[in-house]
C-alpha atoms as a PDB file:
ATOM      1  CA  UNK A   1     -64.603 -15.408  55.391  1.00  0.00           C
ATOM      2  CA  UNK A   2     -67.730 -13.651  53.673  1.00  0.00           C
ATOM      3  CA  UNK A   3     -69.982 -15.664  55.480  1.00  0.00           C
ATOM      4  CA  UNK A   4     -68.705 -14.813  59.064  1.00  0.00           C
ATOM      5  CA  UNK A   5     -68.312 -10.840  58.100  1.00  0.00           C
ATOM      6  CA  UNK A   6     -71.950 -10.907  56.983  1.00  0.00           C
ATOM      7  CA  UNK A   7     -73.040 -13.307  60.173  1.00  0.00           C
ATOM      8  CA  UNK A   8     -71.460 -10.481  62.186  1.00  0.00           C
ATOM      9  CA  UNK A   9     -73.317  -7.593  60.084  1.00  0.00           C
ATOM     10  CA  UNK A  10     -76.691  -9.115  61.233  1.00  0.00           C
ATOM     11  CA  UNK A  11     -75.708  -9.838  64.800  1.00  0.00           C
ATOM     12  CA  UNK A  12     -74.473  -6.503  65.190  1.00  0.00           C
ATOM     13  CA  UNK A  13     -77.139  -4.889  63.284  1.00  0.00           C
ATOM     14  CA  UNK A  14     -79.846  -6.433  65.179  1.00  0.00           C
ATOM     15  CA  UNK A  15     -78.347  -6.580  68.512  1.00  0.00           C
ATOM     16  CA  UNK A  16     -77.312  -2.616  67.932  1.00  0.00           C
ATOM     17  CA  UNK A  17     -80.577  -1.441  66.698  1.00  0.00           C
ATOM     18  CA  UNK A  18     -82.419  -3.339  69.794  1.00  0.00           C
ATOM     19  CA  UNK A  19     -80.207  -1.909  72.786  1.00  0.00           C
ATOM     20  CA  UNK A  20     -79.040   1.714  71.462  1.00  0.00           C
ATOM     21  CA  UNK A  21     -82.894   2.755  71.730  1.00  0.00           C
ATOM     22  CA  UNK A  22     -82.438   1.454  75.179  1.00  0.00           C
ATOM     23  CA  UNK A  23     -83.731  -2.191  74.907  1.00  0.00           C
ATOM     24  CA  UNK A  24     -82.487  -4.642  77.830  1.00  0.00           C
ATOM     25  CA  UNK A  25     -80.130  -7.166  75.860  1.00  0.00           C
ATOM     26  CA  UNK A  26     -80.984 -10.106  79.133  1.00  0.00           C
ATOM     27  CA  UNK A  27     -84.687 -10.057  77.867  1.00  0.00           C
ATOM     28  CA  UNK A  28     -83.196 -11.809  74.707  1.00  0.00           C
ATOM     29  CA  UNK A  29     -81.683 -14.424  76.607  1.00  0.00           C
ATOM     30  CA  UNK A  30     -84.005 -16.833  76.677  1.00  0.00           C
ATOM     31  CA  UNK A  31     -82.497 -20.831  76.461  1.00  0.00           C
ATOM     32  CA  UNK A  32     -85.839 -22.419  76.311  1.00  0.00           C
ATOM     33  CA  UNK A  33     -87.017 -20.424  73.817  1.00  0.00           C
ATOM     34  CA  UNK A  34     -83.659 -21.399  71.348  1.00  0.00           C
ATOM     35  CA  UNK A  35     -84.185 -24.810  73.096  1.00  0.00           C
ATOM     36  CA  UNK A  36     -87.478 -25.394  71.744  1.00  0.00           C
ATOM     37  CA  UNK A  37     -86.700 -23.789  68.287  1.00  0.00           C
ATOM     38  CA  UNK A  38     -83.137 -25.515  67.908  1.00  0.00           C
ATOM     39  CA  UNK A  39     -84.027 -28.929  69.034  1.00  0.00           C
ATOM     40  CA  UNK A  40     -87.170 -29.104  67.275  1.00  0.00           C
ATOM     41  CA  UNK A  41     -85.356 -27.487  63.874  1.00  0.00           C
ATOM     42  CA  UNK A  42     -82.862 -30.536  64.363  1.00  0.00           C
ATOM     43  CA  UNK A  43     -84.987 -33.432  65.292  1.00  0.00           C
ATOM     44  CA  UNK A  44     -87.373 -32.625  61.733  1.00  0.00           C
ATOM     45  CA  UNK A  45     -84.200 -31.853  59.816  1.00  0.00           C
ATOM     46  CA  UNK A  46     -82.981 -35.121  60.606  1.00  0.00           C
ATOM     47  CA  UNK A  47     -86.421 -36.604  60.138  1.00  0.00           C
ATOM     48  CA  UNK A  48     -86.970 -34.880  56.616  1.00  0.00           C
ATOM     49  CA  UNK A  49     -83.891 -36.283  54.957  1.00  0.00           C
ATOM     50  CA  UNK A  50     -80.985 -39.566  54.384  1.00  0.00           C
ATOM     51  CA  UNK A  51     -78.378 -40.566  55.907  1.00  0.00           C
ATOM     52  CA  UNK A  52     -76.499 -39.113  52.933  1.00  0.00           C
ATOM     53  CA  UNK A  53     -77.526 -35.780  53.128  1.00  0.00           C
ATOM     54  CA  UNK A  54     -77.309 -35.570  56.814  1.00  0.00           C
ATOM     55  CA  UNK A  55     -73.435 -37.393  56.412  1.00  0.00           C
ATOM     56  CA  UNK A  56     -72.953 -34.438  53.888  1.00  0.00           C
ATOM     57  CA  UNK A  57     -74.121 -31.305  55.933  1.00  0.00           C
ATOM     58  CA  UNK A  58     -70.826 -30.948  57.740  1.00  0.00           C
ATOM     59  CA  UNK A  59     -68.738 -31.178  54.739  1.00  0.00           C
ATOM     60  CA  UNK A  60     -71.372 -28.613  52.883  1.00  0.00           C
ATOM     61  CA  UNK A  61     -70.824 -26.140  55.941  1.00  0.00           C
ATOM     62  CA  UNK A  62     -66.693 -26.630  55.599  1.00  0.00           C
ATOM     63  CA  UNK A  63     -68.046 -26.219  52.199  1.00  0.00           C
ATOM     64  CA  UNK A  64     -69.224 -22.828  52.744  1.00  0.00           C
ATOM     65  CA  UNK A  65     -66.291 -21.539  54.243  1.00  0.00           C
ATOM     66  CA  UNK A  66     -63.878 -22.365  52.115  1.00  0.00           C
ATOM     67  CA  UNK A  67     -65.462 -21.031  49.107  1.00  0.00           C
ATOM     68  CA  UNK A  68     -65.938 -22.255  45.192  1.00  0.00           C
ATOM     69  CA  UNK A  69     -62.837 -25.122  45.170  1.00  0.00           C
ATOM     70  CA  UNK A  70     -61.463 -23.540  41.698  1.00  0.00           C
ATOM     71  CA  UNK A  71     -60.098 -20.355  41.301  1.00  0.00           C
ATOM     72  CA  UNK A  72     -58.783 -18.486  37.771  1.00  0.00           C
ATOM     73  CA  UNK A  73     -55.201 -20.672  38.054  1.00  0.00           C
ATOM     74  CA  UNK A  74     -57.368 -24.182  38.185  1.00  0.00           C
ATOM     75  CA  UNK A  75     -59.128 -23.131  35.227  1.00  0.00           C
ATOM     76  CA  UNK A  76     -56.040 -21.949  33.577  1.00  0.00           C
ATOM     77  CA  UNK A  77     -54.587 -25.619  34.102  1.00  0.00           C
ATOM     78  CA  UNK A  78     -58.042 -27.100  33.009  1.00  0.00           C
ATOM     79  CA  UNK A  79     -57.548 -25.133  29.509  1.00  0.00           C
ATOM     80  CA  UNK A  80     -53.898 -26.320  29.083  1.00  0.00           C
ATOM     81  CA  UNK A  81     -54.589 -29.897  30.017  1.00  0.00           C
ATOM     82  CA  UNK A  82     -57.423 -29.862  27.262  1.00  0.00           C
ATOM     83  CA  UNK A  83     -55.300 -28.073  24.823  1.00  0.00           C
ATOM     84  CA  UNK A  84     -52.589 -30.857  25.232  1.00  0.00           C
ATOM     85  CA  UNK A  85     -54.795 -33.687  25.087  1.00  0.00           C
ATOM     86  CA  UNK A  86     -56.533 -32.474  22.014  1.00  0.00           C
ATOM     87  CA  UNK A  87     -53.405 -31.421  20.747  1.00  0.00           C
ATOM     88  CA  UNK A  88     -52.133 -35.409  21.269  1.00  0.00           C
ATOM     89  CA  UNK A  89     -55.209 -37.048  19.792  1.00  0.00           C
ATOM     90  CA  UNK A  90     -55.608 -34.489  16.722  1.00  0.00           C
ATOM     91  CA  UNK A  91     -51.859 -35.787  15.604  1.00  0.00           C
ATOM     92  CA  UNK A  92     -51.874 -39.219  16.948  1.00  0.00           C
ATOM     93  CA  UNK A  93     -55.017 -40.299  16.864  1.00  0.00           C
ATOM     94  CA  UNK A  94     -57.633 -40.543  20.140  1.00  0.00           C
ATOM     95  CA  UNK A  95     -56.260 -43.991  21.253  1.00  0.00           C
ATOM     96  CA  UNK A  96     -53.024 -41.792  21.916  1.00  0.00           C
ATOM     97  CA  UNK A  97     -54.308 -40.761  25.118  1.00  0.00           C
ATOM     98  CA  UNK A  98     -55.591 -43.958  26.583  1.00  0.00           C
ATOM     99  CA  UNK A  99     -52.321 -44.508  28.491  1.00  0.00           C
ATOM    100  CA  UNK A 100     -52.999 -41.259  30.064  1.00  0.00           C
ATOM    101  CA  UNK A 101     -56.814 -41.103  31.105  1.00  0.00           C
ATOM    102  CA  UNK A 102     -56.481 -45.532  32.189  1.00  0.00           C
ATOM    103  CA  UNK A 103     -54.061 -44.326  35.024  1.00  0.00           C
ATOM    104  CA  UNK A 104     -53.661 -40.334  35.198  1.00  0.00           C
ATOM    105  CA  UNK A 105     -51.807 -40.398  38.339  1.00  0.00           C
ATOM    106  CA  UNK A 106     -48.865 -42.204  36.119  1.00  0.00           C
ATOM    107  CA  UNK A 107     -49.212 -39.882  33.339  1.00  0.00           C
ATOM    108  CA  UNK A 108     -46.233 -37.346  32.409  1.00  0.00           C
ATOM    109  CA  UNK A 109     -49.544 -35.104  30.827  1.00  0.00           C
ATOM    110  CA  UNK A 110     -51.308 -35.326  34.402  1.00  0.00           C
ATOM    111  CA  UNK A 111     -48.089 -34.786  36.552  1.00  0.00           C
ATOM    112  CA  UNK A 112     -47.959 -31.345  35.251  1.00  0.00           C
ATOM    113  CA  UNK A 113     -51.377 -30.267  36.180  1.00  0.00           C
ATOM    114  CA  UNK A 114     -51.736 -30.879  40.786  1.00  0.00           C
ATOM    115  CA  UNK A 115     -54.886 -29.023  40.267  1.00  0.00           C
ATOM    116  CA  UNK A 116     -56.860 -31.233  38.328  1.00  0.00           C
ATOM    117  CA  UNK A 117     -55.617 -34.428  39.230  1.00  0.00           C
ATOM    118  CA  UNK A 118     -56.164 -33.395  43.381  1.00  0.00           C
ATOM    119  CA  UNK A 119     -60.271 -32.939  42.413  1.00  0.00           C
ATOM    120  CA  UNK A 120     -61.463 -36.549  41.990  1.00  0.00           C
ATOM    121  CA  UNK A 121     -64.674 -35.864  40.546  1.00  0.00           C
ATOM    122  CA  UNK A 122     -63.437 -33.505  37.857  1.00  0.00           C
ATOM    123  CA  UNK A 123     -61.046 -36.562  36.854  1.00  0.00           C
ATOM    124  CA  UNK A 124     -63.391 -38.789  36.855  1.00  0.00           C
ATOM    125  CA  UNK A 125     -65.745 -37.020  34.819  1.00  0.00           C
ATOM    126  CA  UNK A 126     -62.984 -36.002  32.090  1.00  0.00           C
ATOM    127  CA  UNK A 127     -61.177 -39.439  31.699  1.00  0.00           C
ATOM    128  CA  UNK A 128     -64.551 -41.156  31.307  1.00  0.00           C
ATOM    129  CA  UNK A 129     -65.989 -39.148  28.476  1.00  0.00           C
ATOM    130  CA  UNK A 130     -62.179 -39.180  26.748  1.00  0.00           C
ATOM    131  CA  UNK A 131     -62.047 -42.994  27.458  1.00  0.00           C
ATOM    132  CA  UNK A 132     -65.846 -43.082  25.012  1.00  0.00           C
ATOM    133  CA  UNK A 133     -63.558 -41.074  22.638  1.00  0.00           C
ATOM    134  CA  UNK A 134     -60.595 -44.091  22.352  1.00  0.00           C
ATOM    135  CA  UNK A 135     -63.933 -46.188  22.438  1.00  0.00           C
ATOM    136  CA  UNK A 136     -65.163 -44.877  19.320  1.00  0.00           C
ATOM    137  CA  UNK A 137     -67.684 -42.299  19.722  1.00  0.00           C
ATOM    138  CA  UNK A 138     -67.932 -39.874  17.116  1.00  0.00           C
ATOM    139  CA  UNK A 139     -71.250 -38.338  17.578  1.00  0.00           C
ATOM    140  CA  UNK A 140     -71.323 -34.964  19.366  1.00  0.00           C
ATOM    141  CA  UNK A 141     -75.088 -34.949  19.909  1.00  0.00           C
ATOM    142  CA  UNK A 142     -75.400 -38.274  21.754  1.00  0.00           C
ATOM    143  CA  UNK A 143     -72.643 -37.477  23.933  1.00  0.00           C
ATOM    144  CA  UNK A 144     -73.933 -34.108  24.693  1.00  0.00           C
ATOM    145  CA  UNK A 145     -76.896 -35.547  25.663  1.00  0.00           C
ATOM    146  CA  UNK A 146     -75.176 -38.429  28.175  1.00  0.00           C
ATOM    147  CA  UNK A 147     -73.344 -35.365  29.354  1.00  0.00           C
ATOM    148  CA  UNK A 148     -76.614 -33.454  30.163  1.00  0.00           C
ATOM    149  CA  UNK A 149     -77.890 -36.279  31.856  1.00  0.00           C
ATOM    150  CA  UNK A 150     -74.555 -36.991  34.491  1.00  0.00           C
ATOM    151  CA  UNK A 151     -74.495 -33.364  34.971  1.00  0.00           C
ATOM    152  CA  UNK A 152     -77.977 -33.154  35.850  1.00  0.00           C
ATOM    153  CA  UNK A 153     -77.746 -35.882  38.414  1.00  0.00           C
ATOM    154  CA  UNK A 154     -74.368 -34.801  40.401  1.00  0.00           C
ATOM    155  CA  UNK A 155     -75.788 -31.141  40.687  1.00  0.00           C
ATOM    156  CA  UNK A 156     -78.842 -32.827  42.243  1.00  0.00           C
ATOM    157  CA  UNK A 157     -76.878 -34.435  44.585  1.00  0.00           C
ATOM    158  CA  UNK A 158     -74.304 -31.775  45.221  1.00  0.00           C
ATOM    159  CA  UNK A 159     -77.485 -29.333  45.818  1.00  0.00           C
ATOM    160  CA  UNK A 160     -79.263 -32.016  48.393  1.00  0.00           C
ATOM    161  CA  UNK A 161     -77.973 -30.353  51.386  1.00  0.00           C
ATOM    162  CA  UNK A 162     -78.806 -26.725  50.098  1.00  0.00           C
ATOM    163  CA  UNK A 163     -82.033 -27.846  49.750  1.00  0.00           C
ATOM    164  CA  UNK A 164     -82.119 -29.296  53.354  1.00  0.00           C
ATOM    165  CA  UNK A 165     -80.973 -26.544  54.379  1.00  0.00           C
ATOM    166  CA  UNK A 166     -83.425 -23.976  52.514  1.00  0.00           C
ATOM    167  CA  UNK A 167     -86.172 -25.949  53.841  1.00  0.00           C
ATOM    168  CA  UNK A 168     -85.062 -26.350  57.265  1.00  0.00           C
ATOM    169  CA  UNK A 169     -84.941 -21.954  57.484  1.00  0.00           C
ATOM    170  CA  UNK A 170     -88.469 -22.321  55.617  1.00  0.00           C
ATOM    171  CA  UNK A 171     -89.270 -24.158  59.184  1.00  0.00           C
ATOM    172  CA  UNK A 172     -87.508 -21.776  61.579  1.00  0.00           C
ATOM    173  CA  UNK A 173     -90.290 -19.142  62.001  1.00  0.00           C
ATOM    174  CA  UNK A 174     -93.387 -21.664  62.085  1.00  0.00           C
ATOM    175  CA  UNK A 175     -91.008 -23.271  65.262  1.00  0.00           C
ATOM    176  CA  UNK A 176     -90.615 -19.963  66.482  1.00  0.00           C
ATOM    177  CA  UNK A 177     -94.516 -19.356  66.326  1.00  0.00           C
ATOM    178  CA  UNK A 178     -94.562 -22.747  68.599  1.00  0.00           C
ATOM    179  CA  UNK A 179     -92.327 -21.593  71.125  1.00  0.00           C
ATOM    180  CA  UNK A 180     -94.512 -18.194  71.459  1.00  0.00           C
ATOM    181  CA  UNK A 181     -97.071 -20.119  71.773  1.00  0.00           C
ATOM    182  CA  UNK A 182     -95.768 -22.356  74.325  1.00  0.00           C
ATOM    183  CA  UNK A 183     -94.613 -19.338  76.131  1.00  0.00           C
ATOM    184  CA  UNK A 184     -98.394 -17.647  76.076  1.00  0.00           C
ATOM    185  CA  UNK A 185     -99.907 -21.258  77.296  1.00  0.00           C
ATOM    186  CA  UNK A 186     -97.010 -20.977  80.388  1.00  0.00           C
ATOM    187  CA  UNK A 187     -98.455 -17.044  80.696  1.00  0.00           C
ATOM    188  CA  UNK A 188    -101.876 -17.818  81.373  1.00  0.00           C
ATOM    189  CA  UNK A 189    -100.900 -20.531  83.554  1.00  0.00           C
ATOM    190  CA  UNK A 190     -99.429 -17.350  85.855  1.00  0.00           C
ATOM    191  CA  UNK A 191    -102.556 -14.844  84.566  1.00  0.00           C
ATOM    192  CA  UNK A 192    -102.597 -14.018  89.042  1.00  0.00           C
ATOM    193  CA  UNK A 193     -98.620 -12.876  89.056  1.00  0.00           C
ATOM    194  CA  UNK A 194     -98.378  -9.003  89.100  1.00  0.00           C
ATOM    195  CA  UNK A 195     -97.613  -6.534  86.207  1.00  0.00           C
ATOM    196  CA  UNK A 196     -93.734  -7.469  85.987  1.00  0.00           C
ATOM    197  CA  UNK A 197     -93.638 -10.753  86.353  1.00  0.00           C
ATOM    198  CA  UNK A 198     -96.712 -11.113  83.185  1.00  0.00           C
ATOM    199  CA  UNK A 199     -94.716  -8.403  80.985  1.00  0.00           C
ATOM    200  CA  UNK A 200     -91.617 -10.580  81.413  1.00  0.00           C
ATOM    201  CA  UNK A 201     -93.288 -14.085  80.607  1.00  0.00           C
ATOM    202  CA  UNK A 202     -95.100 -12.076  77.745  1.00  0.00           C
ATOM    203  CA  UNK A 203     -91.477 -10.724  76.109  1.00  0.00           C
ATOM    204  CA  UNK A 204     -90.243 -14.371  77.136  1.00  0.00           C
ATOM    205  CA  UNK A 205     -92.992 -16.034  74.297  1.00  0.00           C
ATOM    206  CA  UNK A 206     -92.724 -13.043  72.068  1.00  0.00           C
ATOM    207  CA  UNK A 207     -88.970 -13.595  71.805  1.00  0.00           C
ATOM    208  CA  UNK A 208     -89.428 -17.453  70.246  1.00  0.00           C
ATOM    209  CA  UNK A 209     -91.197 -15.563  67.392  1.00  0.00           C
ATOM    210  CA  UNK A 210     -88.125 -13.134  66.866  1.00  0.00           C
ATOM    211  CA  UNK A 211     -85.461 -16.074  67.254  1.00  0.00           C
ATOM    212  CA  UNK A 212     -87.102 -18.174  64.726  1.00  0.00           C
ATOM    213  CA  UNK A 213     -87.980 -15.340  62.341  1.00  0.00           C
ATOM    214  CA  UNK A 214     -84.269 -14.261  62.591  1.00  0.00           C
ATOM    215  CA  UNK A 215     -82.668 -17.910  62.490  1.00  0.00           C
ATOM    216  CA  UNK A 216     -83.920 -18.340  59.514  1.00  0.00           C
ATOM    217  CA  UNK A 217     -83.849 -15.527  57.186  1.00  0.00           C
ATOM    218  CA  UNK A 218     -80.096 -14.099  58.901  1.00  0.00           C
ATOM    219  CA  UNK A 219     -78.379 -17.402  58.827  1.00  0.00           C
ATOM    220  CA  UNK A 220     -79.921 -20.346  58.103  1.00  0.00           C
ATOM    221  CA  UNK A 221     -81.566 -19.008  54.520  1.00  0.00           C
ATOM    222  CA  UNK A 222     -78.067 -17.083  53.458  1.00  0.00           C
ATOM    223  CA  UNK A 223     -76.509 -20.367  54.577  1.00  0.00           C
ATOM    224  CA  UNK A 224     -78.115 -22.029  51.639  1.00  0.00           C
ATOM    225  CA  UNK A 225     -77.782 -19.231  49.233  1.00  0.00           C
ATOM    226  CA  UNK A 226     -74.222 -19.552  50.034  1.00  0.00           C
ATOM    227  CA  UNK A 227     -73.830 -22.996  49.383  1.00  0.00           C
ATOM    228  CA  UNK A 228     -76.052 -23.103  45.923  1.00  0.00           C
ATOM    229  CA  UNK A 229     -73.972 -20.182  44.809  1.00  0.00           C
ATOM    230  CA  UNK A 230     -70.572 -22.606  45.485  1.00  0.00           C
ATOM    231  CA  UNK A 231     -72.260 -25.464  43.740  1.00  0.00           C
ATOM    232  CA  UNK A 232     -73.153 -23.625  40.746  1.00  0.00           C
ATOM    233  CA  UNK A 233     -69.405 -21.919  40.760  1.00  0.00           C
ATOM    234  CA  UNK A 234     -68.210 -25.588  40.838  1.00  0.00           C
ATOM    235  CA  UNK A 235     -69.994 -26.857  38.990  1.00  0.00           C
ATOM    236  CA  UNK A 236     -68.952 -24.518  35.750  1.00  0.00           C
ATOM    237  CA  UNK A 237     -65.581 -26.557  35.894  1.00  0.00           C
ATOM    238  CA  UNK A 238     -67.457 -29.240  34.302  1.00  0.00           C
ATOM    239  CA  UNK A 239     -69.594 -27.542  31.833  1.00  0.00           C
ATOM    240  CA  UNK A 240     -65.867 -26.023  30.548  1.00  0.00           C
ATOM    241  CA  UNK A 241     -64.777 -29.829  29.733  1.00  0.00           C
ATOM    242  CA  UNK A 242     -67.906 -30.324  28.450  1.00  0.00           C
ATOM    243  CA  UNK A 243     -67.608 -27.878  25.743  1.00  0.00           C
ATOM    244  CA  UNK A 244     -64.036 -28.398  25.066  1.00  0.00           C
ATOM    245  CA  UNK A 245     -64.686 -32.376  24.056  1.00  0.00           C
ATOM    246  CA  UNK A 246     -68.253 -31.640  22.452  1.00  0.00           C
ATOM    247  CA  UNK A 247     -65.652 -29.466  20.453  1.00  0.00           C
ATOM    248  CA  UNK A 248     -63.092 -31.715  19.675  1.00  0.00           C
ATOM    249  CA  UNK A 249     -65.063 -34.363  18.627  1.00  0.00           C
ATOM    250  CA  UNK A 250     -67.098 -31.864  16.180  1.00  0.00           C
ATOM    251  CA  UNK A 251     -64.029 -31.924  14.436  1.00  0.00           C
ATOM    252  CA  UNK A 252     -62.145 -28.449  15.521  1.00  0.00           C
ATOM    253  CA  UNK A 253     -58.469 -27.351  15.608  1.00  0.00           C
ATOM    254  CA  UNK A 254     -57.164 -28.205  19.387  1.00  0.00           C
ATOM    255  CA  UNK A 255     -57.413 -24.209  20.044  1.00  0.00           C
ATOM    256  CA  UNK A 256     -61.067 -23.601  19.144  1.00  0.00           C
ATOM    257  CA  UNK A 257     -61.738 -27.021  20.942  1.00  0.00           C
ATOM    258  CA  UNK A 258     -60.319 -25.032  23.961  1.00  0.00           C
ATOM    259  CA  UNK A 259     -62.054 -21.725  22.884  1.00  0.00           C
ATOM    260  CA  UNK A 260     -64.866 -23.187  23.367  1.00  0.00           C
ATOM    261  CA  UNK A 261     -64.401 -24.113  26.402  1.00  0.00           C
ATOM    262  CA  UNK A 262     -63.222 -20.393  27.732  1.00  0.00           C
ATOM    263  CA  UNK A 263     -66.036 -19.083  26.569  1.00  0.00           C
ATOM    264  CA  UNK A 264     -68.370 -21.112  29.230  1.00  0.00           C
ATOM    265  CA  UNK A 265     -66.633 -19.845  32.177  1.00  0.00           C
ATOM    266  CA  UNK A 266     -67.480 -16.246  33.896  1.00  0.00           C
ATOM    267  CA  UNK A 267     -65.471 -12.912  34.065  1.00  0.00           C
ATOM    268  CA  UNK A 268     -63.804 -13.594  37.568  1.00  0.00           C
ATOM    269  CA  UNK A 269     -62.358 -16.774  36.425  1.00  0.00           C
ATOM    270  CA  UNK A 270     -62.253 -16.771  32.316  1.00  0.00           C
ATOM    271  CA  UNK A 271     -58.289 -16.321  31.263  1.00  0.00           C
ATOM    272  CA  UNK A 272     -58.193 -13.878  28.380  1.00  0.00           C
ATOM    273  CA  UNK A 273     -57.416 -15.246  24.803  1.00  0.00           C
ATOM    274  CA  UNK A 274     -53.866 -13.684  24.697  1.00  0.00           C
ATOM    275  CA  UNK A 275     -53.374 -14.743  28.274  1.00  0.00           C
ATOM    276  CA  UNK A 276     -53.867 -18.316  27.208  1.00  0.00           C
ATOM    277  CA  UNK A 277     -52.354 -18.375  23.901  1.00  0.00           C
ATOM    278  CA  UNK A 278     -49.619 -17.273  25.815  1.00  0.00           C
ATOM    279  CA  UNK A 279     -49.177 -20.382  28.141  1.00  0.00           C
ATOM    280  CA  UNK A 280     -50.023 -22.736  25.810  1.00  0.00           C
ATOM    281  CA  UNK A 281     -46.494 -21.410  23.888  1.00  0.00           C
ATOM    282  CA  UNK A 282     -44.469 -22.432  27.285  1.00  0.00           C
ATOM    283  CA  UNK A 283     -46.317 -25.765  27.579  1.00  0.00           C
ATOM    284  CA  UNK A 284     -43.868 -29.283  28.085  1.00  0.00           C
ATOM    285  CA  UNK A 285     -44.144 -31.426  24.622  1.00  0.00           C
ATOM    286  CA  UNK A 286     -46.475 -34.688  25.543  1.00  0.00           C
ATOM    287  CA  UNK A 287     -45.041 -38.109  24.034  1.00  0.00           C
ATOM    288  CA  UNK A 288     -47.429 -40.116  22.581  1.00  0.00           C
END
């Protein structure tokens, strides 16, 4: 919803500050000019990157729109689902919650929490680094490290079409520069027409310049922003279970474990202690 309100903003803003003066809003029209810019914008942003990326684009604009995917009550499951799993393994051992990470859609634990188990990745990436635990790994430093590493790669990949996108809006205003150029060349082709008919073709070229300049740094650019912003948002649900197992396996109480794991998330979304010691007194029991 942000995105449209501010799209709006800058149409309005633009468009209003060109015609209240007493600019002629048909000057702007010109379809060869956004033909030139738009097809050519296209044709090298297809060029520039994979079939990936480009597959990706239309779920990163969706992407966009919809927002960060986890809000304050996702996290709030997150926290409980750690607490409960720690909780299990600190009394029963870590091979305690095998049953439940080999096949969390089964699991009585999981059922409770529609959150986590409807966000694939985020499963993934928990029951694999709980399934090393039942495997045997005890030291926090290597794992932190392996962590580091699979983070590192899925926000590259989760950031490829933000980057596309950043670089096609670098492009916009060099295309725009072509299409005023292309629109001088046509100019001078008509250098005999009268007054009018030059001052039009001239406003005709200069107008690639201001579609390109405009395409990119009103929606294009902020397009990007937007989507880098999401991806880092999104990406802080995984740095959370990060620091609740680097936790646990250091060897602390199931509620610092979880501290721990608060304390990496930001204001808008980070429960407060009370709050969470709170729900963690209404939580099911969890049989082994």
């Amino acid at each position: 919803m942000l995105v449209i309100v501010g799209a709006l903003i800058v149409i309005a803003s633009v468009i209003g500050g060109y015609t209240l003066p007493g600019g002629h809003l048909a000057v702007l029209f010109q379809p060869f000019e956004l033909m030139i810019i738009g097809g050519a914008a296209v044709g090298a942003f297809i060029t520039s990157n994979t079939k990936i990326i480009l597959s990706g684009t239309g779920k990163g604009l969706k992407r966009i729109l919809s927002g960060p995917k986890h809000a304050k009550a996702s996290y709030m499951e997150l926290l409980a689902l750690l607490y409960q799993l720690f909780k299990l393994a600190r009394s029963k051992g870590n091979l305690a919650i095998e049953k439940h990470i080999e096949e969390p859609e089964e699991s009585e634990l999981f059922s409770n929490y529609p959150k986590i188990l409807a966000d694939h990745h985020a499963m993934q990436f928990l029951c694999d680094y709980l399934r090393l635990l039942t495997m045997g790994t005890e030291n926090p430093h290597e794992l932190e490290a392996l962590m580091d590493q699979d983070l590192h790669s899925h926000h590259e990949e989760e950031s490829a079409v933000a980057g596309a996108l950043s670089n096609m809006a670098d492009g916009m205003p060099a295309l725009g520069i072509v299409a005023a150029v292309l629109g001088v060349i046509h100019t001078m082709g008509s250098i005999t027409e009268p007054p009018e008919i030059l001052g039009h073709l001239i406003g005709a070229a200069l107008v690639g310049t201001f579609l390109g300049i405009l395409l990119s740094y009103g929606f294009i650019a902020p397009l990007a922003a937007a989507l880098g912003n999401i991806i880092t948002a999104d990406g802080r649900f995984y740095h959370c279970m990060k620091a609740g197992i680097l936790a646990h396996i250091a060897g602390h109480p199931p509620a610092i474990s979880v501290e721990f794991a608060r304390k990496t998330l930001s204001s808008d979304v980070r429960p407060g202690f009370a709050e969470l010691e709170e729900s963690f007194e209404s939580l099911p029991p969890v049989a082994a």
